[in-house]
C-alpha atoms as a PDB file:
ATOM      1  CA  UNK A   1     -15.124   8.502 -38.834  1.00  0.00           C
ATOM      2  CA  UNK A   2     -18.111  10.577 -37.526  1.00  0.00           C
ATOM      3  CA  UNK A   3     -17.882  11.562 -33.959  1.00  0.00           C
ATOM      4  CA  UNK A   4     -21.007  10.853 -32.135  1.00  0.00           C
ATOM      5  CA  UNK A   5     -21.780  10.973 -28.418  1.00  0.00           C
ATOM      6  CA  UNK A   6     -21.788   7.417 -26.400  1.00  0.00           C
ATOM      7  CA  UNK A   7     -24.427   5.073 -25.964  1.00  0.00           C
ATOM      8  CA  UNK A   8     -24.535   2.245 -23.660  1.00  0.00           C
ATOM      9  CA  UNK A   9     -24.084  -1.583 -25.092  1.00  0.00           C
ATOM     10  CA  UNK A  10     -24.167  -4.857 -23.117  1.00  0.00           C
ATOM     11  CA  UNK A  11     -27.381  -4.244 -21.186  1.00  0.00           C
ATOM     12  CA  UNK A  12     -27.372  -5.540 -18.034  1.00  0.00           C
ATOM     13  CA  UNK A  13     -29.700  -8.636 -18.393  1.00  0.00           C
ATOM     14  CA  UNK A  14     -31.098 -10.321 -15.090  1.00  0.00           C
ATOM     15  CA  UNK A  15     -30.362 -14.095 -15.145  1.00  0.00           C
ATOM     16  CA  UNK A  16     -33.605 -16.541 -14.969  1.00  0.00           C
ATOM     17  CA  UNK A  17     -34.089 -17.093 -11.715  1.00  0.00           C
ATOM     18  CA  UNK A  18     -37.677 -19.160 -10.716  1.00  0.00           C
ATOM     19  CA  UNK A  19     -38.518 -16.112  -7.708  1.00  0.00           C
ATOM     20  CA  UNK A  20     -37.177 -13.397  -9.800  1.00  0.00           C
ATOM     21  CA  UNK A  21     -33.904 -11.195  -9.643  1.00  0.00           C
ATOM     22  CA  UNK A  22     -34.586  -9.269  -6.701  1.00  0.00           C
ATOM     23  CA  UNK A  23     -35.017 -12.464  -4.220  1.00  0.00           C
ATOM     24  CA  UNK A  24     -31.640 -14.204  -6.245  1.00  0.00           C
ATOM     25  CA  UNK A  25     -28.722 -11.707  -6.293  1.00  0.00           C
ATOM     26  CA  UNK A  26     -25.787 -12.353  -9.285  1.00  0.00           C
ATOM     27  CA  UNK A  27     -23.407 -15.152  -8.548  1.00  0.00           C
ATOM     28  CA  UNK A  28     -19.794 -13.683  -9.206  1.00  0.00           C
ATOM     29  CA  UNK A  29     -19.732 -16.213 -12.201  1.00  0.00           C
ATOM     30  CA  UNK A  30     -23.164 -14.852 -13.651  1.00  0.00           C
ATOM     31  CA  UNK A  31     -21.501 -11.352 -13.000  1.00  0.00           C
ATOM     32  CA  UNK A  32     -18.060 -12.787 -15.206  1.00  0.00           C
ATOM     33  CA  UNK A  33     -20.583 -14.036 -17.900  1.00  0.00           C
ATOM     34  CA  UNK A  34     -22.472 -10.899 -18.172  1.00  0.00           C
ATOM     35  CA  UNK A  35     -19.151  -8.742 -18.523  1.00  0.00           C
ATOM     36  CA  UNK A  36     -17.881 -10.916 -21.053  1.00  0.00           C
ATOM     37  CA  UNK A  37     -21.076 -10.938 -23.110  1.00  0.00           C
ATOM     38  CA  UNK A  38     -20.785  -6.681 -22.384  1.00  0.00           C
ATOM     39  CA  UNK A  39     -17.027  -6.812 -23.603  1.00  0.00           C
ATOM     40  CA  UNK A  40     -17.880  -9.184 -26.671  1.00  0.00           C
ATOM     41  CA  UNK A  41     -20.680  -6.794 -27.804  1.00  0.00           C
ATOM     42  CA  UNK A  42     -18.433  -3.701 -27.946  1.00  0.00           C
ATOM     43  CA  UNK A  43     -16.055  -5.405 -29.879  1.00  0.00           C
ATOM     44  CA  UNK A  44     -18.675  -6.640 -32.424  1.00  0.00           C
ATOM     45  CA  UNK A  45     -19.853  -3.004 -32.925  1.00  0.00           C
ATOM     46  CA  UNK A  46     -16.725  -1.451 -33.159  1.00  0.00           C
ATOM     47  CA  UNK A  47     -15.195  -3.515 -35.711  1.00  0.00           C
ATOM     48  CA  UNK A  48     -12.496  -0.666 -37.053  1.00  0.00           C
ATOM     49  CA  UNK A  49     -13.079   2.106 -34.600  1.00  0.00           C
ATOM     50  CA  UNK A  50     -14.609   3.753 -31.691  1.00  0.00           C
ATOM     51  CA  UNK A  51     -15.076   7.386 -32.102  1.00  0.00           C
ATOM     52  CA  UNK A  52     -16.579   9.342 -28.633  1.00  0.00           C
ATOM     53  CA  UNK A  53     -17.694  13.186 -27.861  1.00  0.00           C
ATOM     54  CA  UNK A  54     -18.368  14.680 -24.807  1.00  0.00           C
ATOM     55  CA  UNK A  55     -19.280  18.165 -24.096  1.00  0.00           C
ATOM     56  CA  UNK A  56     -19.024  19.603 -20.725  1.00  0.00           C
ATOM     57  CA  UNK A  57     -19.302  23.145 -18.841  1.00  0.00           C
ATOM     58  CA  UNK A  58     -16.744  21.784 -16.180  1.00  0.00           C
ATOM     59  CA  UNK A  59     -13.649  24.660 -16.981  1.00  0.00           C
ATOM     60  CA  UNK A  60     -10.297  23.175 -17.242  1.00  0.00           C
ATOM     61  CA  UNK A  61      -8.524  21.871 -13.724  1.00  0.00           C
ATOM     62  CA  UNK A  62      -4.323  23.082 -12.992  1.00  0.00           C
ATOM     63  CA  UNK A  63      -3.786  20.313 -10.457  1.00  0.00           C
ATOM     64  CA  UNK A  64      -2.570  21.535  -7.069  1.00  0.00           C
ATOM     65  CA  UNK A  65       1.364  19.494  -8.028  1.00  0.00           C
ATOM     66  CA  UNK A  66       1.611  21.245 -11.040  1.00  0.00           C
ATOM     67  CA  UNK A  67       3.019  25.498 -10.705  1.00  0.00           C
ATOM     68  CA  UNK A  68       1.488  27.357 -13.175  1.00  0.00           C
ATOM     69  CA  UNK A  69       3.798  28.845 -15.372  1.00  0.00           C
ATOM     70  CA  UNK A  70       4.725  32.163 -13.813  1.00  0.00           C
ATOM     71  CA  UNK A  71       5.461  30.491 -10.264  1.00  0.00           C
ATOM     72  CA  UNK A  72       8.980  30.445  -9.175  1.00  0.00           C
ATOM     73  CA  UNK A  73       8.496  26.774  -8.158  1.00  0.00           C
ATOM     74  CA  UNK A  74       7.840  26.202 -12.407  1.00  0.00           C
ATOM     75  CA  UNK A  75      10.268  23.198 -13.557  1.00  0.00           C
ATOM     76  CA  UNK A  76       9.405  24.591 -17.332  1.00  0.00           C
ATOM     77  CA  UNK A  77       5.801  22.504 -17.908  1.00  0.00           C
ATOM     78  CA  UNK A  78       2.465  23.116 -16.937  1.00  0.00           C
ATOM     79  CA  UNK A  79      -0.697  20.349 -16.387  1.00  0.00           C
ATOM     80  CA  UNK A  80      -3.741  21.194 -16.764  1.00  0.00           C
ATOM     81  CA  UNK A  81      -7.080  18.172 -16.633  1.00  0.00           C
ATOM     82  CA  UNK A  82     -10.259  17.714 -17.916  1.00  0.00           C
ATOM     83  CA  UNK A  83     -12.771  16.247 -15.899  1.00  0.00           C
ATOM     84  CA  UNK A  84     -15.742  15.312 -17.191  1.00  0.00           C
ATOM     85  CA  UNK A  85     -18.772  12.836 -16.960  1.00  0.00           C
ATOM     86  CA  UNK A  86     -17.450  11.323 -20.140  1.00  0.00           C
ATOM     87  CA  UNK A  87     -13.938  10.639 -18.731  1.00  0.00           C
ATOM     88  CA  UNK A  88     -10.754  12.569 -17.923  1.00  0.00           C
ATOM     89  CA  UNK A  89      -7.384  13.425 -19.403  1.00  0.00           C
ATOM     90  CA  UNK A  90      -4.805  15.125 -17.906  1.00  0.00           C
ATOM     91  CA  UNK A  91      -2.865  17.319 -20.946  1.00  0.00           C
ATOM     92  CA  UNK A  92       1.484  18.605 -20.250  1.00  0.00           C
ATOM     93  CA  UNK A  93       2.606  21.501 -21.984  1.00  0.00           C
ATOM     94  CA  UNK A  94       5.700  23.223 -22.374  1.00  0.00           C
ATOM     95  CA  UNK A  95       5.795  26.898 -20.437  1.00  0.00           C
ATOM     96  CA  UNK A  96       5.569  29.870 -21.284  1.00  0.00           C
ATOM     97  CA  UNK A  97       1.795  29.616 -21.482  1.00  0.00           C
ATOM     98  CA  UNK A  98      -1.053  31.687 -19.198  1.00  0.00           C
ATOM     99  CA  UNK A  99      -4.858  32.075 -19.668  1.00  0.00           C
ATOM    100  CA  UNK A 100      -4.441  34.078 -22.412  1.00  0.00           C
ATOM    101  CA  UNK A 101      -2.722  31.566 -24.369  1.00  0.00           C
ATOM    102  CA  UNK A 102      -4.703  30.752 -28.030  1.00  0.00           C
ATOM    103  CA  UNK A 103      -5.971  27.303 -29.270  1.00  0.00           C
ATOM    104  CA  UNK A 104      -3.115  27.304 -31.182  1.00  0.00           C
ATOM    105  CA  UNK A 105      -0.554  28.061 -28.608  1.00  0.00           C
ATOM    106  CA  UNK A 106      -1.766  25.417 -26.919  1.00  0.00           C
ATOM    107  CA  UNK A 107      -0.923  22.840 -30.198  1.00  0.00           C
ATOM    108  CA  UNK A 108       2.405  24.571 -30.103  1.00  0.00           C
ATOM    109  CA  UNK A 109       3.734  23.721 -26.484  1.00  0.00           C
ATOM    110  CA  UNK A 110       1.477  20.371 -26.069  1.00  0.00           C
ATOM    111  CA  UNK A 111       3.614  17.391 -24.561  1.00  0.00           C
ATOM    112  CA  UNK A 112       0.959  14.914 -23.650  1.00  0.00           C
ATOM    113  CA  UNK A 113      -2.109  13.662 -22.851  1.00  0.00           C
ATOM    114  CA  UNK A 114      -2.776  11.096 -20.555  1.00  0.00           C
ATOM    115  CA  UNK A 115      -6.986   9.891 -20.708  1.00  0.00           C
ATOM    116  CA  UNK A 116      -8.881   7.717 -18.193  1.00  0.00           C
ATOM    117  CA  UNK A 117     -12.228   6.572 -17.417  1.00  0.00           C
ATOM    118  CA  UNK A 118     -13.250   7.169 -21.030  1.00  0.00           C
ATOM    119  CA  UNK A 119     -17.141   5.920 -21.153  1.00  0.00           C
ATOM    120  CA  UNK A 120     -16.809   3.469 -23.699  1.00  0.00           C
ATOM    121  CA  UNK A 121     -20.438   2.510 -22.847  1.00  0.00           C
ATOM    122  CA  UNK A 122     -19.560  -1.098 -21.614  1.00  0.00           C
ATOM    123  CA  UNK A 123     -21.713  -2.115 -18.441  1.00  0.00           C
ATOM    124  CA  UNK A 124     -22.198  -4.402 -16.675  1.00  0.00           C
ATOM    125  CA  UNK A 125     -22.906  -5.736 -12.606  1.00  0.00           C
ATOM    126  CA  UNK A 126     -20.120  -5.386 -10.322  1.00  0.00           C
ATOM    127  CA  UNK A 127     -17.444  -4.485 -13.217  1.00  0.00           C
ATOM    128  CA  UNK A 128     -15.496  -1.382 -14.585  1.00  0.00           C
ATOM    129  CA  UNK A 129     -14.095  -1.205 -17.950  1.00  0.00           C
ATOM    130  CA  UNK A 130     -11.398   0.845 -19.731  1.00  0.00           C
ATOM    131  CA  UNK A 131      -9.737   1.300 -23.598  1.00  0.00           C
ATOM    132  CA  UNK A 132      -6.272  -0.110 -23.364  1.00  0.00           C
ATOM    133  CA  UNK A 133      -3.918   1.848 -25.047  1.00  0.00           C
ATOM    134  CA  UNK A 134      -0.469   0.989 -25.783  1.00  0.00           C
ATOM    135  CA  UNK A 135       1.130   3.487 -23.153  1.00  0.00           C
ATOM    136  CA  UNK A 136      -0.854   5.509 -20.734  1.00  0.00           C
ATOM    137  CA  UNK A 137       0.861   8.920 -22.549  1.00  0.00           C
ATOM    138  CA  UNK A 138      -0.381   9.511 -26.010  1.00  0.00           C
ATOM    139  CA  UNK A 139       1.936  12.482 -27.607  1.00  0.00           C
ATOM    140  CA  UNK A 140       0.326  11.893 -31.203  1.00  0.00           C
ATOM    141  CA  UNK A 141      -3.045  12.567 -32.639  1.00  0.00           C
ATOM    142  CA  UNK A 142      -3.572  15.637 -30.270  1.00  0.00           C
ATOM    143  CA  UNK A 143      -5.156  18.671 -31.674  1.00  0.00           C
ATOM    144  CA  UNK A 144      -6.828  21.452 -30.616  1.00  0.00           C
ATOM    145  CA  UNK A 145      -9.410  23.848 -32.008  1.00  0.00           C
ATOM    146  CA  UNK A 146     -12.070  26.630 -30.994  1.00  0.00           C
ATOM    147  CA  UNK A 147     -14.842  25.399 -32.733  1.00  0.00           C
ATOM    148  CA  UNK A 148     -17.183  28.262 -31.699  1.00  0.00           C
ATOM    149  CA  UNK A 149     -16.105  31.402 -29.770  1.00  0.00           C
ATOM    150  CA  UNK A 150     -16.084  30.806 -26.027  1.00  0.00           C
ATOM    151  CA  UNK A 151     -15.261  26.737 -26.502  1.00  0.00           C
ATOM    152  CA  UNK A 152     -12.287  24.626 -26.903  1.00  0.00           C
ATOM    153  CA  UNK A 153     -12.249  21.406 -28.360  1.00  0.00           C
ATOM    154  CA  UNK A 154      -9.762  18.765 -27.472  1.00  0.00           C
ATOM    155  CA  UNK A 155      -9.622  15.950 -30.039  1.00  0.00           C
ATOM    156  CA  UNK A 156      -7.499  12.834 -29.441  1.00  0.00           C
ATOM    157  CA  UNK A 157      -7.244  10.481 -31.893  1.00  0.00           C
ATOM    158  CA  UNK A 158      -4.853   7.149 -31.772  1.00  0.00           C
ATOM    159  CA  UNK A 159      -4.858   3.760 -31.451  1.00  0.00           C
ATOM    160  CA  UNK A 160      -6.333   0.914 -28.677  1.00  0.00           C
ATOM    161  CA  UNK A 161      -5.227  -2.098 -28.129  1.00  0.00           C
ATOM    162  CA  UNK A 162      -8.583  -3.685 -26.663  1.00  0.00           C
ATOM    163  CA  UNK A 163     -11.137  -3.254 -23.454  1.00  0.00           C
ATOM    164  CA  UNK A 164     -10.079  -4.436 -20.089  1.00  0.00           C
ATOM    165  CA  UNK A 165     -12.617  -5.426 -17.054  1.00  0.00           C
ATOM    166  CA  UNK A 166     -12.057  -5.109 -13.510  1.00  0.00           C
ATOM    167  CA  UNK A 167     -14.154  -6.996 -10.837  1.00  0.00           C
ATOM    168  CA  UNK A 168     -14.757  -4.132  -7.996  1.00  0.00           C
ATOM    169  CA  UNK A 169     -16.524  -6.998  -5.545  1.00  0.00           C
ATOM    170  CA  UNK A 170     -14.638  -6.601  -2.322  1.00  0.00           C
ATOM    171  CA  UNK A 171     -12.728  -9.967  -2.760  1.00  0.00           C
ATOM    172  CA  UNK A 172     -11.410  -9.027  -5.699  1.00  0.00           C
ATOM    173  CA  UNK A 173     -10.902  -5.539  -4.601  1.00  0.00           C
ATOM    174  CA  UNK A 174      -8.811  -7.212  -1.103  1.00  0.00           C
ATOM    175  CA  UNK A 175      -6.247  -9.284  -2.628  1.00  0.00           C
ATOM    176  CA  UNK A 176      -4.827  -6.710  -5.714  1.00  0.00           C
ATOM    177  CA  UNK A 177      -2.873  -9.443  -7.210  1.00  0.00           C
ATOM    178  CA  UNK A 178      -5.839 -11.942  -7.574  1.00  0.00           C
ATOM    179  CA  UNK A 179      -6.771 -12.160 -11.566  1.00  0.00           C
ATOM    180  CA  UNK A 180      -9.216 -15.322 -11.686  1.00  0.00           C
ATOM    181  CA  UNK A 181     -12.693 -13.986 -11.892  1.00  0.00           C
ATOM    182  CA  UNK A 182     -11.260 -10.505 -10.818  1.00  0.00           C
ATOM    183  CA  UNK A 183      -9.982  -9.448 -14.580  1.00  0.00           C
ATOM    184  CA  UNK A 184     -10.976  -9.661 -18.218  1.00  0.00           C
ATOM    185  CA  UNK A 185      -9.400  -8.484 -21.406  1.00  0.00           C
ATOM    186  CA  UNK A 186     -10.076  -8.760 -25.220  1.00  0.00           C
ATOM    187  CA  UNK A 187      -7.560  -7.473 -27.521  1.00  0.00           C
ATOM    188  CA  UNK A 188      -8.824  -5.250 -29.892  1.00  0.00           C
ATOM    189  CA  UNK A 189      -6.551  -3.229 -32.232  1.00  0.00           C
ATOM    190  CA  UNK A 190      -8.520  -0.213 -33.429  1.00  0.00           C
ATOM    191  CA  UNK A 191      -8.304   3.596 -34.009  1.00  0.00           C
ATOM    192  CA  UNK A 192     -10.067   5.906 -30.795  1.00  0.00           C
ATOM    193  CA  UNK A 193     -11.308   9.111 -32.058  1.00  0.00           C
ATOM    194  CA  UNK A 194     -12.560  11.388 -29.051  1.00  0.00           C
ATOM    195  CA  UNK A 195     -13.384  14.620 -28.569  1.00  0.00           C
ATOM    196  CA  UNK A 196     -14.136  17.079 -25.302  1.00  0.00           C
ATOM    197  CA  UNK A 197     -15.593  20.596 -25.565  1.00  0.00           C
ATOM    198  CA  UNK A 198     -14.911  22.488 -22.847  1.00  0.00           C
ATOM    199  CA  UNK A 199     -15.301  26.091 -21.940  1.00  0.00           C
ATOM    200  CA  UNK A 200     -12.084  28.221 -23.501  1.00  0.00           C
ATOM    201  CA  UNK A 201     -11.593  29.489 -20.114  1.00  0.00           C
ATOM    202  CA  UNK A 202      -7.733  28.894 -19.546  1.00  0.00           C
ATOM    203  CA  UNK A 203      -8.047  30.738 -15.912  1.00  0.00           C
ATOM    204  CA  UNK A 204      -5.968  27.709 -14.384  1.00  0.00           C
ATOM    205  CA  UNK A 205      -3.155  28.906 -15.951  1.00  0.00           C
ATOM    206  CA  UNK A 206      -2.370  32.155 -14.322  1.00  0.00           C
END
């Protein structure tokens, strides 16, 4: 599946109102109908798969929780997290590893990955949307690769399970266990094929 960078689906389409949008905000149900028309779009152009790449000169992140390696606070596994425009993932490996360590060292003590807020391209008013995947920790399908000198590549590739909506209108937002009009889902079983380049600076790490 080719990789190609994100585009955005479900345009946000104002509802015919006789004075025109700006005098006649969104109902929430025109908001609902508009995600769901958003949500049913991505599924009809992603059919088999959804295949994402993002390329960023944000360096990789050691969050403050995690010791790097050499520490004597070190419990034996190191964190470090990409965040980017294009979404996040937080990657475990297995110590000994420093800012010296190779692309390939890095496939040979990987543990995890855990990705969020990947920019699937679904919009809509009033509404966030994620890829569900079957567990939040993917420890398949991870590779890694220096694709030029200078860059790292991350490349995750395993399956969703379909798109999930969340209403972020305060009275949805107020009561967290409220679900009517507040949360949409369409399964979706498919293959997820994304990539990050990032800068090969492994810094975070000493």
């Amino acid at each position: 599946m080719q990789l190609r960078r994100f585009r955005l689906i479900g345009t946000v389409l104002c509802l015919t109102f006789p004075a025109g949008c700006a005098d006649a905000p969104l109902s929430p149900a025109n908001e609902q109908q508009l995600a769901e028309r958003a949500m049913d779009g991505w599924v009809r152009e992603h059919p088999d798969g959804w295949a994402m790449a993002v390329t960023t000169s944000r360096v990789l992140e050691r969050p403050e929780w995690t010791p790097s390696c050499s520490s004597p606070e070190t419990n034996g596994y190191v964190s470090l997290r990409v965040n980017a425009p294009g979404g996040e993932i937080e990657l475990a490996f297995r110590c000994p590893i420093d800012e010296r360590t190779t692309a390939q060292e890095l496939q040979d003590h990987f543990v995890r990955a855990v990705p969020w807020n990947l920019a699937q391209g679904i919009s809509a008013p009033n509404w966030r949307f994620q890829a569900w995947l079957p567990e939040s920790s993917i420890f398949d399908g991870v590779t890694f690769h220096t694709p030029v000198p200078g860059l790292l590549a991350i490349n995750l590739a395993t399956g969703v399970t379909g798109i999930r909506g969340e209403s972020t209108r305060g009275s949805c937002s107020a009561e967290p266990t409220a679900t009517e009009g507040c949360v949409l889902s369409r399964r979706h079983a498919i293959l997820m094929q994304v990539r990050f380049t990032v800068p090969a600076d492994l810094s975070a790490l000493r």
